[in-house]
C-alpha atoms as a PDB file:
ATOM      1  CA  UNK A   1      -1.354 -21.410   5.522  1.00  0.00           C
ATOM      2  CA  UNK A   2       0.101 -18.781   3.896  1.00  0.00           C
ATOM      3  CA  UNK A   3      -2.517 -16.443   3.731  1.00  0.00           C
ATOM      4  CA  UNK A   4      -2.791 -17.036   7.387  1.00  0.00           C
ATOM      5  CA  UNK A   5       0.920 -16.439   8.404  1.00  0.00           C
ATOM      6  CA  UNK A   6       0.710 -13.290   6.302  1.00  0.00           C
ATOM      7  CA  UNK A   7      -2.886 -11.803   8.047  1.00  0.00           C
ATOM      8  CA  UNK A   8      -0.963 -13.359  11.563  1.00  0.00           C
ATOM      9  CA  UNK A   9       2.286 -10.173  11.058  1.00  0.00           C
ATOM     10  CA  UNK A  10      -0.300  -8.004   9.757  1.00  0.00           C
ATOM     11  CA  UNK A  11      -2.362  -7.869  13.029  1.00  0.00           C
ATOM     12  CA  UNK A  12       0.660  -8.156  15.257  1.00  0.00           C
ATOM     13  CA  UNK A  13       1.754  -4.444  13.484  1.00  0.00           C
ATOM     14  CA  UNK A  14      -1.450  -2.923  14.334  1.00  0.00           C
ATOM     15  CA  UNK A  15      -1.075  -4.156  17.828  1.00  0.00           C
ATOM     16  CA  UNK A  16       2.872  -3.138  17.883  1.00  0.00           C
ATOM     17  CA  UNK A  17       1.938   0.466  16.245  1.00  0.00           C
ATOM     18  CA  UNK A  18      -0.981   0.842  18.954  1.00  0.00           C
ATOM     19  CA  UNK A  19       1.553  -0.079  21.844  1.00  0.00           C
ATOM     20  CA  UNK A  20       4.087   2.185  20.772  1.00  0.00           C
ATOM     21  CA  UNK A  21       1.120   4.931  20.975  1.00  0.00           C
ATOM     22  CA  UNK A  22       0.314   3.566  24.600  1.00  0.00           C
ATOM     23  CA  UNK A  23       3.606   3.620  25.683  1.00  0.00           C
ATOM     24  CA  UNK A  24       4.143   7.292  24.716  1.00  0.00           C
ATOM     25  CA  UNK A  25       0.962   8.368  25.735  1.00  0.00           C
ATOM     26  CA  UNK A  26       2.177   6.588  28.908  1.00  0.00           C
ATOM     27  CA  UNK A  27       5.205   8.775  29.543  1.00  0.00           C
ATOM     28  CA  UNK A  28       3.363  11.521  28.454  1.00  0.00           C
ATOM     29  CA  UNK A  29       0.739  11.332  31.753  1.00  0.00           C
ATOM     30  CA  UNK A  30       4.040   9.996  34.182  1.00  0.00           C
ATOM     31  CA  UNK A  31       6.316  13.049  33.570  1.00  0.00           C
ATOM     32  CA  UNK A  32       2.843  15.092  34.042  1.00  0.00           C
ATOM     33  CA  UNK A  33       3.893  17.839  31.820  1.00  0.00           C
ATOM     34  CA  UNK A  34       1.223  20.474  32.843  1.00  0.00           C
ATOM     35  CA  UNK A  35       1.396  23.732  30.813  1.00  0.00           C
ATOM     36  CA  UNK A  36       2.325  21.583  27.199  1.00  0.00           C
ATOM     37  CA  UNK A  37      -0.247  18.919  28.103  1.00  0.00           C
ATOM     38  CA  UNK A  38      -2.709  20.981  26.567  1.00  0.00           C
ATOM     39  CA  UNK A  39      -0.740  21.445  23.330  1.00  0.00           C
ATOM     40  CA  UNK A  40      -0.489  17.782  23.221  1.00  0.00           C
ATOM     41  CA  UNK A  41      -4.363  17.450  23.535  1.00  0.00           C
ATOM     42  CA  UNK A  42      -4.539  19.697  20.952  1.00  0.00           C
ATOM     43  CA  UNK A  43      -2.231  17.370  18.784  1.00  0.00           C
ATOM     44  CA  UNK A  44      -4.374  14.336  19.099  1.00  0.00           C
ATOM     45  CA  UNK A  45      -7.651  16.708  18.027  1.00  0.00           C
ATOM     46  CA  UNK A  46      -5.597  17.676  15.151  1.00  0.00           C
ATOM     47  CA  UNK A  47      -4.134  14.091  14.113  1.00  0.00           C
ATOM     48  CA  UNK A  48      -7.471  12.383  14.603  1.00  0.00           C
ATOM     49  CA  UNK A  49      -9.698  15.538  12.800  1.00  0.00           C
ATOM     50  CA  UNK A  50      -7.185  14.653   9.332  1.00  0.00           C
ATOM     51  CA  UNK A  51      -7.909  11.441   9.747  1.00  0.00           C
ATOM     52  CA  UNK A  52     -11.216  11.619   9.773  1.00  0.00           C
ATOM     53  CA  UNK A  53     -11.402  13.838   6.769  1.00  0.00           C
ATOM     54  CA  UNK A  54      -9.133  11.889   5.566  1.00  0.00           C
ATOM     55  CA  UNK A  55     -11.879   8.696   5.336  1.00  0.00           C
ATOM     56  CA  UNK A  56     -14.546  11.125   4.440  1.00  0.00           C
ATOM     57  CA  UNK A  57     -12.948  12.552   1.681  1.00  0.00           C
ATOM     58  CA  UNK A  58     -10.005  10.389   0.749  1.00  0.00           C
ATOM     59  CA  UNK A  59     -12.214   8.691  -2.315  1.00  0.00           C
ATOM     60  CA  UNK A  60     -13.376  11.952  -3.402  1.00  0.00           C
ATOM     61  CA  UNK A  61      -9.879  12.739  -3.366  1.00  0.00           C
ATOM     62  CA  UNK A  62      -8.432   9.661  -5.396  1.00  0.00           C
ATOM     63  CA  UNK A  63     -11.085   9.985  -7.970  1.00  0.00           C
ATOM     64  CA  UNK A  64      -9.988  13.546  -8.947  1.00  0.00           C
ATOM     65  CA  UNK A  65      -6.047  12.689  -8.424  1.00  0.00           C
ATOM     66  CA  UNK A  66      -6.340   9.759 -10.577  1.00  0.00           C
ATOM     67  CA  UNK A  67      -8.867  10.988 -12.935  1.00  0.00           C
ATOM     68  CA  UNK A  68     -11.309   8.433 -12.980  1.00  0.00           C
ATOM     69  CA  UNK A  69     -14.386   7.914 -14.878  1.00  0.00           C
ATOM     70  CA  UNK A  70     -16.547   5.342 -13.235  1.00  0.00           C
ATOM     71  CA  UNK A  71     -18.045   3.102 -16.511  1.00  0.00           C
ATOM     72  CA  UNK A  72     -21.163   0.776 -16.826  1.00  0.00           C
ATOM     73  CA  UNK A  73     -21.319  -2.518 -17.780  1.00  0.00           C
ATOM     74  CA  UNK A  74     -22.585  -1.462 -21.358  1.00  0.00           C
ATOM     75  CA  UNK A  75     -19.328   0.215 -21.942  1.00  0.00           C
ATOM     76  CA  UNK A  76     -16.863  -2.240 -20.453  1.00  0.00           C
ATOM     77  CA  UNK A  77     -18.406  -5.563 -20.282  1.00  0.00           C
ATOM     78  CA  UNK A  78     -15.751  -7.142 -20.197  1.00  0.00           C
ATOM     79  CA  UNK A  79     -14.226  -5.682 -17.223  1.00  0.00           C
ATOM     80  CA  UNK A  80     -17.705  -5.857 -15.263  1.00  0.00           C
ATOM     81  CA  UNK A  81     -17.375  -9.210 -15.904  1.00  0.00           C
ATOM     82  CA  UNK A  82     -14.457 -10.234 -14.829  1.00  0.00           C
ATOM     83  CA  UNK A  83     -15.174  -7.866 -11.801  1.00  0.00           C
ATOM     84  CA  UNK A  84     -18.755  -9.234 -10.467  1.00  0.00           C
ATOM     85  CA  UNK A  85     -16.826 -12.859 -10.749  1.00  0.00           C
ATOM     86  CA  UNK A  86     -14.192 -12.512  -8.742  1.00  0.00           C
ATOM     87  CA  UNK A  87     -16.493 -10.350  -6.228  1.00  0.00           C
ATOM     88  CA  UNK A  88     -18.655 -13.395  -5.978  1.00  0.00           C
ATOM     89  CA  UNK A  89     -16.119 -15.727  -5.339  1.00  0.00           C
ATOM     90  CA  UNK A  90     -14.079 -13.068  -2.900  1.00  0.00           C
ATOM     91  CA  UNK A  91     -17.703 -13.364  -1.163  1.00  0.00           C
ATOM     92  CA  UNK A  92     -18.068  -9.218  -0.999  1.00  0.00           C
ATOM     93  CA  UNK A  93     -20.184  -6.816  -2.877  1.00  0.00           C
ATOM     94  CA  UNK A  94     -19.433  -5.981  -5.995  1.00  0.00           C
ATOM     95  CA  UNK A  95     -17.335  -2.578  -5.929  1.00  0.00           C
ATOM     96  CA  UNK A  96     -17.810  -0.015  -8.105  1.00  0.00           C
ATOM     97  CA  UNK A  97     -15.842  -0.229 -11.311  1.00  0.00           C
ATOM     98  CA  UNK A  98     -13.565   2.624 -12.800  1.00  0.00           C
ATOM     99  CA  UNK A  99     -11.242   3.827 -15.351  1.00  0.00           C
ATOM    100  CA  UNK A 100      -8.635   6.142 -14.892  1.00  0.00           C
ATOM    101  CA  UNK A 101      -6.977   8.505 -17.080  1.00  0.00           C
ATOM    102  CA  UNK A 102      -3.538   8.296 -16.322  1.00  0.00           C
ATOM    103  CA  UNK A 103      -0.905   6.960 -18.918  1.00  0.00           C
ATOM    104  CA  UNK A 104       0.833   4.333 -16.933  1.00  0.00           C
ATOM    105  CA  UNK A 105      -0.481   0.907 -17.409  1.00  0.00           C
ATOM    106  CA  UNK A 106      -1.536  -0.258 -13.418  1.00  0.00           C
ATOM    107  CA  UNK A 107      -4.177  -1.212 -11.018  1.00  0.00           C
ATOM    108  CA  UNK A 108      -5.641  -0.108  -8.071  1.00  0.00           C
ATOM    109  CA  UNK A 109      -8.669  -0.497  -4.983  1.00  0.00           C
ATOM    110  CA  UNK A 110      -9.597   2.615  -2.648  1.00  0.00           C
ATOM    111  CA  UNK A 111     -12.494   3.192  -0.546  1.00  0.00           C
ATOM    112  CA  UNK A 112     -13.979   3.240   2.709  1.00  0.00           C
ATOM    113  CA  UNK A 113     -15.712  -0.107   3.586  1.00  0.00           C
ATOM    114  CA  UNK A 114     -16.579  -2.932   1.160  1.00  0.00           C
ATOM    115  CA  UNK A 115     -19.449  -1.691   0.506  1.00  0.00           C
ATOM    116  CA  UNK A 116     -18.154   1.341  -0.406  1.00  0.00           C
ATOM    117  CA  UNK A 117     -14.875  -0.205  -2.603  1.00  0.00           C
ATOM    118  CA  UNK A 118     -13.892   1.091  -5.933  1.00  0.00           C
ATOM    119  CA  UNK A 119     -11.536  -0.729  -8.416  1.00  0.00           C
ATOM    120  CA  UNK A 120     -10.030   0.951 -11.316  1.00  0.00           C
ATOM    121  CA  UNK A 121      -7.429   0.432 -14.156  1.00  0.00           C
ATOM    122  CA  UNK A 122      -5.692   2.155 -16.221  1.00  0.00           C
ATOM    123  CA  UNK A 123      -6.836   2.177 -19.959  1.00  0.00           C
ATOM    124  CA  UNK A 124      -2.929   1.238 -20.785  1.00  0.00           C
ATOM    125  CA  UNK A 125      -3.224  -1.737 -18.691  1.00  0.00           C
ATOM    126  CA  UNK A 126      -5.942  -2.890 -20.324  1.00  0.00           C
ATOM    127  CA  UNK A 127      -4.028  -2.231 -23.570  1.00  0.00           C
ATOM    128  CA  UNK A 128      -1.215  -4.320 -22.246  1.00  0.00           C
ATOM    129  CA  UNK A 129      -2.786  -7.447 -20.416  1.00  0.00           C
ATOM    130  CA  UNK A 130      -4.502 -10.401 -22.057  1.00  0.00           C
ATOM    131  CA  UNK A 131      -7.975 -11.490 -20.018  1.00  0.00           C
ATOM    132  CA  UNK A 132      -5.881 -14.013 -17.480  1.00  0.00           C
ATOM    133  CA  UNK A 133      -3.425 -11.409 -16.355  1.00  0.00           C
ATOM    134  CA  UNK A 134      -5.964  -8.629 -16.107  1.00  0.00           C
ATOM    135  CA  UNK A 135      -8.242 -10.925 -14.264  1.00  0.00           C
ATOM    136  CA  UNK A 136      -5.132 -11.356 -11.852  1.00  0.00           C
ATOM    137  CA  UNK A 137      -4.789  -8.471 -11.333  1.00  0.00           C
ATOM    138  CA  UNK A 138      -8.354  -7.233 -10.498  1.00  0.00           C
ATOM    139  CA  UNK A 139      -7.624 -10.182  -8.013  1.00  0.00           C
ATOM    140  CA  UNK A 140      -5.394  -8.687  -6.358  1.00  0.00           C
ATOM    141  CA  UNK A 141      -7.206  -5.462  -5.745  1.00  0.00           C
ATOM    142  CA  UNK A 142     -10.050  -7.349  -5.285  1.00  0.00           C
ATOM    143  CA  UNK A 143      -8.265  -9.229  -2.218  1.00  0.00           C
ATOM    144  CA  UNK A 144      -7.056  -5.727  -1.050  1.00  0.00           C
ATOM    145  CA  UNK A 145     -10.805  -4.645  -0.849  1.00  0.00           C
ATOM    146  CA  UNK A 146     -11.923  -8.769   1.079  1.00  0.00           C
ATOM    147  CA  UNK A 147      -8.617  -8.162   3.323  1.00  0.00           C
ATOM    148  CA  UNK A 148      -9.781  -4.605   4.617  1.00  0.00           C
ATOM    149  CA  UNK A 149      -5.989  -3.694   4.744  1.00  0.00           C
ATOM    150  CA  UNK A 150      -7.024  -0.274   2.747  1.00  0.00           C
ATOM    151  CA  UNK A 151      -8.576   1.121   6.221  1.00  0.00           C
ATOM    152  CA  UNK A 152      -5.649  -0.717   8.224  1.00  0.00           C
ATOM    153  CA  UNK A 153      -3.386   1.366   6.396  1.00  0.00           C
ATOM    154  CA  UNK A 154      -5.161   4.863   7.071  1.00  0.00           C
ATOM    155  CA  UNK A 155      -5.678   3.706  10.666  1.00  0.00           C
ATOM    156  CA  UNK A 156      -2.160   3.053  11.190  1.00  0.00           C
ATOM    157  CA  UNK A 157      -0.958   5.837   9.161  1.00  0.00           C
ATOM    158  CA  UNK A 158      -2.397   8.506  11.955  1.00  0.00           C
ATOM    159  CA  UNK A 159       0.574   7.332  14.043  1.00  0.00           C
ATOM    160  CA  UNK A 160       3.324   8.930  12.699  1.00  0.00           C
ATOM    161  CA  UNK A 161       1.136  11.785  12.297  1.00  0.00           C
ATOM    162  CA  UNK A 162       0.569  11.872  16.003  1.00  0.00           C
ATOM    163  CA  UNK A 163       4.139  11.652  17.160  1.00  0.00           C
ATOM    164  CA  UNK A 164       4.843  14.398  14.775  1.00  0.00           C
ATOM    165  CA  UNK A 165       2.576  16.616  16.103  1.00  0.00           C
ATOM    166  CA  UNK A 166       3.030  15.459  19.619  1.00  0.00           C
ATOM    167  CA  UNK A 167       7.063  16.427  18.862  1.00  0.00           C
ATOM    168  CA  UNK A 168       5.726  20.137  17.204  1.00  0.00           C
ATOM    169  CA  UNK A 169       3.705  20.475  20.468  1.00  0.00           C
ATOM    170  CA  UNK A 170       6.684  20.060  22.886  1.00  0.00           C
ATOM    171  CA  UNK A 171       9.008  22.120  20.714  1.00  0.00           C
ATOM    172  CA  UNK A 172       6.503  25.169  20.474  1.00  0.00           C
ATOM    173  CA  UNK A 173       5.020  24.818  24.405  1.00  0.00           C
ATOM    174  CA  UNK A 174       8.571  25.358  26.161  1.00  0.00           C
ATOM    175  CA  UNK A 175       7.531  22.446  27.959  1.00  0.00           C
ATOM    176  CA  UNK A 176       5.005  23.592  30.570  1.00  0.00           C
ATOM    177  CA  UNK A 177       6.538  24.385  34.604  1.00  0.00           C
ATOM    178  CA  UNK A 178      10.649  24.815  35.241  1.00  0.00           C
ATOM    179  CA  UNK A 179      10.563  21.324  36.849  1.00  0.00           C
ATOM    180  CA  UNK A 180       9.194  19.493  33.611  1.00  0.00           C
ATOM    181  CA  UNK A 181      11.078  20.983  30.933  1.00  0.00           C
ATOM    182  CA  UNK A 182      13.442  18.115  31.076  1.00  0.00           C
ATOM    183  CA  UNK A 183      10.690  15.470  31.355  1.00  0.00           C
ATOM    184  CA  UNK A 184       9.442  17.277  27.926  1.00  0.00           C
ATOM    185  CA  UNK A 185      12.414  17.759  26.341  1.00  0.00           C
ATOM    186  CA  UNK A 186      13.131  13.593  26.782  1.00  0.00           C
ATOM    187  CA  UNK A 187       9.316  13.300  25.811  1.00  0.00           C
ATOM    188  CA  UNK A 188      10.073  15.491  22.245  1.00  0.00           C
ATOM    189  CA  UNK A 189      12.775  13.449  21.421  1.00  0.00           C
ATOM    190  CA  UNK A 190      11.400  10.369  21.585  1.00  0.00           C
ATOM    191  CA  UNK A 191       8.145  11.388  19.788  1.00  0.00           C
ATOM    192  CA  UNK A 192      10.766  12.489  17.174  1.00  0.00           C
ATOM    193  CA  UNK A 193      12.560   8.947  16.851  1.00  0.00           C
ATOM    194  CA  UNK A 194       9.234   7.331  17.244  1.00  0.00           C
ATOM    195  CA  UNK A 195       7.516   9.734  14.075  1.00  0.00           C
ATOM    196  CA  UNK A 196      10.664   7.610  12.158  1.00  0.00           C
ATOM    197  CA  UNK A 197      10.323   4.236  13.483  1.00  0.00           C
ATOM    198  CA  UNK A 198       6.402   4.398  12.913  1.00  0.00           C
ATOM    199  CA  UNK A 199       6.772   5.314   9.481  1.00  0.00           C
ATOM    200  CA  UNK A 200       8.881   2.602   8.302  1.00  0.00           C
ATOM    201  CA  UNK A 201       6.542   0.146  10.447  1.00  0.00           C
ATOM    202  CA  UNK A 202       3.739   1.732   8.115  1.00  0.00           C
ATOM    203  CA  UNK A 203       5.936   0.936   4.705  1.00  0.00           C
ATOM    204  CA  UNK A 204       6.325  -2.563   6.203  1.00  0.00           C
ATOM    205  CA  UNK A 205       2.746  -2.712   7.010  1.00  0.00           C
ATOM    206  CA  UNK A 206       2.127  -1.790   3.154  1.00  0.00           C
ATOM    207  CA  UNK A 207       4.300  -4.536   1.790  1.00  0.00           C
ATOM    208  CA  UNK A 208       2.903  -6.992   3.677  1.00  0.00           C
ATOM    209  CA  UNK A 209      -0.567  -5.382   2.813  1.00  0.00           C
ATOM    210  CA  UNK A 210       1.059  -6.398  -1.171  1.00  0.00           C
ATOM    211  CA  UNK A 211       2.524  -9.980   0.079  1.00  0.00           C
ATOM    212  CA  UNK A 212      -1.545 -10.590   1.394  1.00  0.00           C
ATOM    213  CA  UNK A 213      -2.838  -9.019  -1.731  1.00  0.00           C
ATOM    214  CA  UNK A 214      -0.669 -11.495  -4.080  1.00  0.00           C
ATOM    215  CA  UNK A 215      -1.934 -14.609  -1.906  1.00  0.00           C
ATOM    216  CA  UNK A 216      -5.305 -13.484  -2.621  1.00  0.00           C
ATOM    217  CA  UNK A 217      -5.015 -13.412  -6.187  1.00  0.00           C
ATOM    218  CA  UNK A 218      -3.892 -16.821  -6.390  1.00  0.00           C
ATOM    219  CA  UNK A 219      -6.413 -17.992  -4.182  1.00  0.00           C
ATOM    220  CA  UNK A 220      -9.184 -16.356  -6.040  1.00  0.00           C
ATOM    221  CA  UNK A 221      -8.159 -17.596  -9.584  1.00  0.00           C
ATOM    222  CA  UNK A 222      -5.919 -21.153  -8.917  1.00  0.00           C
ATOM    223  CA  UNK A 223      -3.009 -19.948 -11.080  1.00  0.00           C
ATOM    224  CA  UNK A 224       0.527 -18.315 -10.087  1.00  0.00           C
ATOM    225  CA  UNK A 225       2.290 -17.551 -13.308  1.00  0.00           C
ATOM    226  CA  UNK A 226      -0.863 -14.904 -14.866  1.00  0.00           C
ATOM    227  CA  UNK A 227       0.495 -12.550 -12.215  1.00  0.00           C
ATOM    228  CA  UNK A 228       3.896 -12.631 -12.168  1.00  0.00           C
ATOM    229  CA  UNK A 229       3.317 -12.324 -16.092  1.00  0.00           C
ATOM    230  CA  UNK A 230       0.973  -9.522 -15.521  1.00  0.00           C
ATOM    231  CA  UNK A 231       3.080  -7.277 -13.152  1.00  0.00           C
ATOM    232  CA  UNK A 232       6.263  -8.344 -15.537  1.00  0.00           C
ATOM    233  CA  UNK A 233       3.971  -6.227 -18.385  1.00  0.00           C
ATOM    234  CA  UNK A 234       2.959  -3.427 -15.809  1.00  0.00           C
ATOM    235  CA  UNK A 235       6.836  -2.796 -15.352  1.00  0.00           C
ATOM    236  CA  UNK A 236       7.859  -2.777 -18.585  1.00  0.00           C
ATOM    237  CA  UNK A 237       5.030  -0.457 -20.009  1.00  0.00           C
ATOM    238  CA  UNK A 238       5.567   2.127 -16.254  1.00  0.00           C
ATOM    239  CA  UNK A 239       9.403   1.827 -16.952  1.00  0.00           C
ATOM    240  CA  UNK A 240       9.486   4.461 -20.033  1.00  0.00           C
ATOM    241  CA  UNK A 241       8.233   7.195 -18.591  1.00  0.00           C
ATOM    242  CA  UNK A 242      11.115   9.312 -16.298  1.00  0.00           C
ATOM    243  CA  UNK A 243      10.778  10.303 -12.482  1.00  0.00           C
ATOM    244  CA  UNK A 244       9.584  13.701 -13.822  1.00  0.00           C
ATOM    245  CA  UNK A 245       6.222  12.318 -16.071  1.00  0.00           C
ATOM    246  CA  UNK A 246       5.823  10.391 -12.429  1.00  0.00           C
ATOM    247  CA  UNK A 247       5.001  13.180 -10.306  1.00  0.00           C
ATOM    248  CA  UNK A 248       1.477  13.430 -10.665  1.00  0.00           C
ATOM    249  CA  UNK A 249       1.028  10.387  -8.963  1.00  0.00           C
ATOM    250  CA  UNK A 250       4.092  10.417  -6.964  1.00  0.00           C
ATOM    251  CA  UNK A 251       1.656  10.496  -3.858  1.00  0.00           C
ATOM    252  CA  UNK A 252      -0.172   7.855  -5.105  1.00  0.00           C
ATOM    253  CA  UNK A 253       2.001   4.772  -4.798  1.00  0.00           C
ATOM    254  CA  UNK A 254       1.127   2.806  -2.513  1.00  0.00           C
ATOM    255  CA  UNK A 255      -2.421   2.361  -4.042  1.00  0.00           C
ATOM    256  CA  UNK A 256      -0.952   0.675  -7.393  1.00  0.00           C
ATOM    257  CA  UNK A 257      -0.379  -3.136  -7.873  1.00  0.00           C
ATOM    258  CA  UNK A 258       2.970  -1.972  -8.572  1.00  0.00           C
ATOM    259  CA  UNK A 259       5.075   0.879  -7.516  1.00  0.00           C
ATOM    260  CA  UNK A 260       5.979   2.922 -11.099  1.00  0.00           C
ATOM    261  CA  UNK A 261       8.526   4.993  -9.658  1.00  0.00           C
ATOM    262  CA  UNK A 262      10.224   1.141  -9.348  1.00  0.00           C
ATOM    263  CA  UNK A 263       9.816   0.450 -12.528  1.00  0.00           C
ATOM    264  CA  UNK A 264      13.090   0.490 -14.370  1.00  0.00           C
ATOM    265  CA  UNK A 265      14.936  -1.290 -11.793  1.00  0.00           C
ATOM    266  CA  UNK A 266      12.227  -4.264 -11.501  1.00  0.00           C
ATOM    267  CA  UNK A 267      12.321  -4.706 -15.012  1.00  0.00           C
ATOM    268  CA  UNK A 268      16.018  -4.823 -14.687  1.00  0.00           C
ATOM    269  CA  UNK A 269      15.783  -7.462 -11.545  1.00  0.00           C
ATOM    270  CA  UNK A 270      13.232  -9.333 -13.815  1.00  0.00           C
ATOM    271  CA  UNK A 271      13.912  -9.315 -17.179  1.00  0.00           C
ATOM    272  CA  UNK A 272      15.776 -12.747 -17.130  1.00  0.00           C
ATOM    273  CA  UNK A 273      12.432 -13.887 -15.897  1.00  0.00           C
ATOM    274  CA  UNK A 274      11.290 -13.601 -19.814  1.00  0.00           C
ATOM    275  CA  UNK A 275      13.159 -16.567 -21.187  1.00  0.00           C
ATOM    276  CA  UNK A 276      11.958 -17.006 -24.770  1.00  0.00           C
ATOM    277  CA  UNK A 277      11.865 -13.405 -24.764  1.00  0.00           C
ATOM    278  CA  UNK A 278       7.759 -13.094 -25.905  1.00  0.00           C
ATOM    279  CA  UNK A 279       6.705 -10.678 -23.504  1.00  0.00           C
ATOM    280  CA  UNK A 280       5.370 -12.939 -21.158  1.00  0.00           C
ATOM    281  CA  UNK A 281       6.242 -15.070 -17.798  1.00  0.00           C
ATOM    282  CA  UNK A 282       5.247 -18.540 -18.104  1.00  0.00           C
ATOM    283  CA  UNK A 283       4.793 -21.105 -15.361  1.00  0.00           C
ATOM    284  CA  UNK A 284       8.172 -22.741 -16.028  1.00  0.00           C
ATOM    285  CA  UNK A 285       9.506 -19.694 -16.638  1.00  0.00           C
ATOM    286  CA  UNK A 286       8.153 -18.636 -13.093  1.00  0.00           C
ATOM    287  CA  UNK A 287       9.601 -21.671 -11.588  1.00  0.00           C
ATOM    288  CA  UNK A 288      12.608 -21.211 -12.651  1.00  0.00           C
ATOM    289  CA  UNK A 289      13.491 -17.429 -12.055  1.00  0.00           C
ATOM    290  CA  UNK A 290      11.677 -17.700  -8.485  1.00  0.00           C
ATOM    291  CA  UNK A 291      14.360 -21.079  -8.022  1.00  0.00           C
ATOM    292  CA  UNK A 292      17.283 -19.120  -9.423  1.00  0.00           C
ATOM    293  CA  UNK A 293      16.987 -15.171  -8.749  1.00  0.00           C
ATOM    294  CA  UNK A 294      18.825 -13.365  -5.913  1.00  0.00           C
ATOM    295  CA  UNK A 295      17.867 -10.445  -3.959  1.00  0.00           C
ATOM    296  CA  UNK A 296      20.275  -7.811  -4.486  1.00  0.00           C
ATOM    297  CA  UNK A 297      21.482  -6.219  -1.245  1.00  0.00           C
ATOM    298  CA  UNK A 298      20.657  -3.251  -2.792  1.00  0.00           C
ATOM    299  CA  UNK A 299      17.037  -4.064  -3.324  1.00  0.00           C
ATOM    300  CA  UNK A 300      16.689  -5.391   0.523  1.00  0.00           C
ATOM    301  CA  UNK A 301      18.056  -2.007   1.516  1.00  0.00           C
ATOM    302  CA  UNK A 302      15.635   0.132  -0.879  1.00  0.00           C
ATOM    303  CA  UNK A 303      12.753  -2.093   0.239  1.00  0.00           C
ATOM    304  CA  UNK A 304      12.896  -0.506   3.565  1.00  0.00           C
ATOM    305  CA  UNK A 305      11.700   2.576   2.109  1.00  0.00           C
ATOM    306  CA  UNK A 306       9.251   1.391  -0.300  1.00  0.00           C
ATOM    307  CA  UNK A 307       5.922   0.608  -0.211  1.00  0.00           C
ATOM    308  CA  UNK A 308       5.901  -2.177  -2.358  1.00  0.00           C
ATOM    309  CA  UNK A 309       8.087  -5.650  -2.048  1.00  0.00           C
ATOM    310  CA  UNK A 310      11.276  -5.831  -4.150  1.00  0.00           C
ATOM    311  CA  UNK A 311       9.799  -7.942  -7.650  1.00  0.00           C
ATOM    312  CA  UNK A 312      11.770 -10.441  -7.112  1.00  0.00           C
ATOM    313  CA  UNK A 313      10.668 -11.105  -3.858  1.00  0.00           C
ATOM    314  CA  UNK A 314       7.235 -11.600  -4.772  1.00  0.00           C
ATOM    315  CA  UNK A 315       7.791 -13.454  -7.403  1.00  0.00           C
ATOM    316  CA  UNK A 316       9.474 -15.992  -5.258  1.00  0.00           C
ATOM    317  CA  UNK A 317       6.225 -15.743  -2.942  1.00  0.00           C
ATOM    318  CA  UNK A 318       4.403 -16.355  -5.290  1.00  0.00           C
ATOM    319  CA  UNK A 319       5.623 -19.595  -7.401  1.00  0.00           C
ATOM    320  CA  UNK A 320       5.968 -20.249  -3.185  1.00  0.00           C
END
């Protein structure tokens, strides 16, 4: 039911985003803004020709960012294992399996259809993770891949581009004949305030994109707690290394099972979690942070700029 409620907001977004296009799109053709009407064509060309190369190229692009080396099943069997499994059961080809270079321990899924899906890790994580956690994890991305949110979120992240450009358009065109530079003045503006708005929609599209993810996980491999433990670990091991050692992947976030640049205030928020202190998140341990944890107002006020849910929050989804 869950799963369901959670798939229910994420289409509702896509609609909302799509309406919000309309209805600017809309004012654009009532206020008939002649002269400028041709910089706003121009706009769309422009917004929809980076999004295209954006899915033609975007895997070509992770690869290199992330510096991953795509490894057979002779050299990881292990991990093709646990991969072709939970494939199987997601009911979805199995996606090509990868390793990348980068020191932070983490997770993540990228590509273009399934067909064309690619999961990687990070050597630390599999360092870190014992073979139920990991296998939670690759749950999650694999869920990311069955859910098809990964070309949700480039579709809906054109939008903001758009209204952007569509702002640009009006600012540079003087907007068009004597009569209508009022009409595109109001028009800029609001393309403006709507290039904000859309954004955070898309961040809030991305943690529920996480929220949907999580669900999957559980659904794919019956337990809860192998999770939570699992991105309790990926926290811990992402929280040593400084803002600065992050930049490489700063513009990589959203694709990780956790967000790193997070990482030191999570393990902050969820360090209590770890009751006997062994590393580790049990079930009752689970249980009983999800029962007893509170959401700092600080972290619901952060969230609205992240990509990923406060920790605590999906913890509590998920012993939910």
């Amino acid at each position: 039911m869950r799963t369901i409620w959670l798939r229910t907001r994420l289409m509702l977004l896509v609609a909302l985003m799509f309406a919000i296009l309309f209805g600017l799109f809309s004012a654009i053709g009532y206020l008939t803004l002649g002269s400028s009407q041709l910089f706003i064509y121009f706009s769309l060309f422009l917004s929809f020709f980076l999004l295209f190369i954006q899915y033609a190229i975007g895997p070509k692009m992770v690869d290199w960012s992330m510096r991953v080396k795509y490894v057979s099943e002779t050299e990881y069997p292990r991990l093709h294992s646990i991969v072709d499994e939970l494939a199987r059961s997601a009911n979805i080809p199995k996606p090509k399996v990868g390793i990348s270079q980068i020191a932070i321990p983490n997770a993540f899924a990228y590509g273009r259809t399934k067909k064309d899906a690619r999961v990687c890790v990070t050597a630390e994580l599999l360092n870190r993770l014992d073979e139920e956690e990991l296998k939670a994890v690759l749950a999650h991305e694999i869920s990311h891949v069955k859910h098809r949110d990964m070309l949700v979120i480039t579709m809906l992240s054109v939008i903001p581009m758009i209204c952007y450009h569509i702002f640009l358009s009006l600012l540079w065109s003087g907007g068009g004949s004597r009569e209508n530079k009022g009409g595109a003045a109001a028009i800029g503006i609001l393309a403006f305030l709507l290039y904000f708005v859309t954004n955070l929609l898309v961040l809030y599209a991305s943690r529920i994109r996480e929220y949907y993810a999580d669900a999957g996980s559980v659904e794919l491999t019956g337990k809860k707690h192998t999770l939570a433990s699992a991105l309790y670990k990926i926290v811990y091991g992402s929280a040593k290394y400084s803002k600065e050692q992050l930049k490489p992947v700063e513009g990589m976030r959203a694709f990780f099972a956790s967000d790193p640049d997070t990482a030191r205030r999570d393990l902050s928020d969820l360090r209590s979690a770890d009751i006997n202190l062994d590393g580790r998140i049990d079930e009752y341990e689970m249980e009983a942070f999800a029962r007893d944890a509170k959401v700092s107002k600080t972290d619901r006020l952060l969230e609205i700029f992240s990509t990923h849910p406060a920790l605590v929050k999906r913890i509590k989804a998920l012993a939910s």
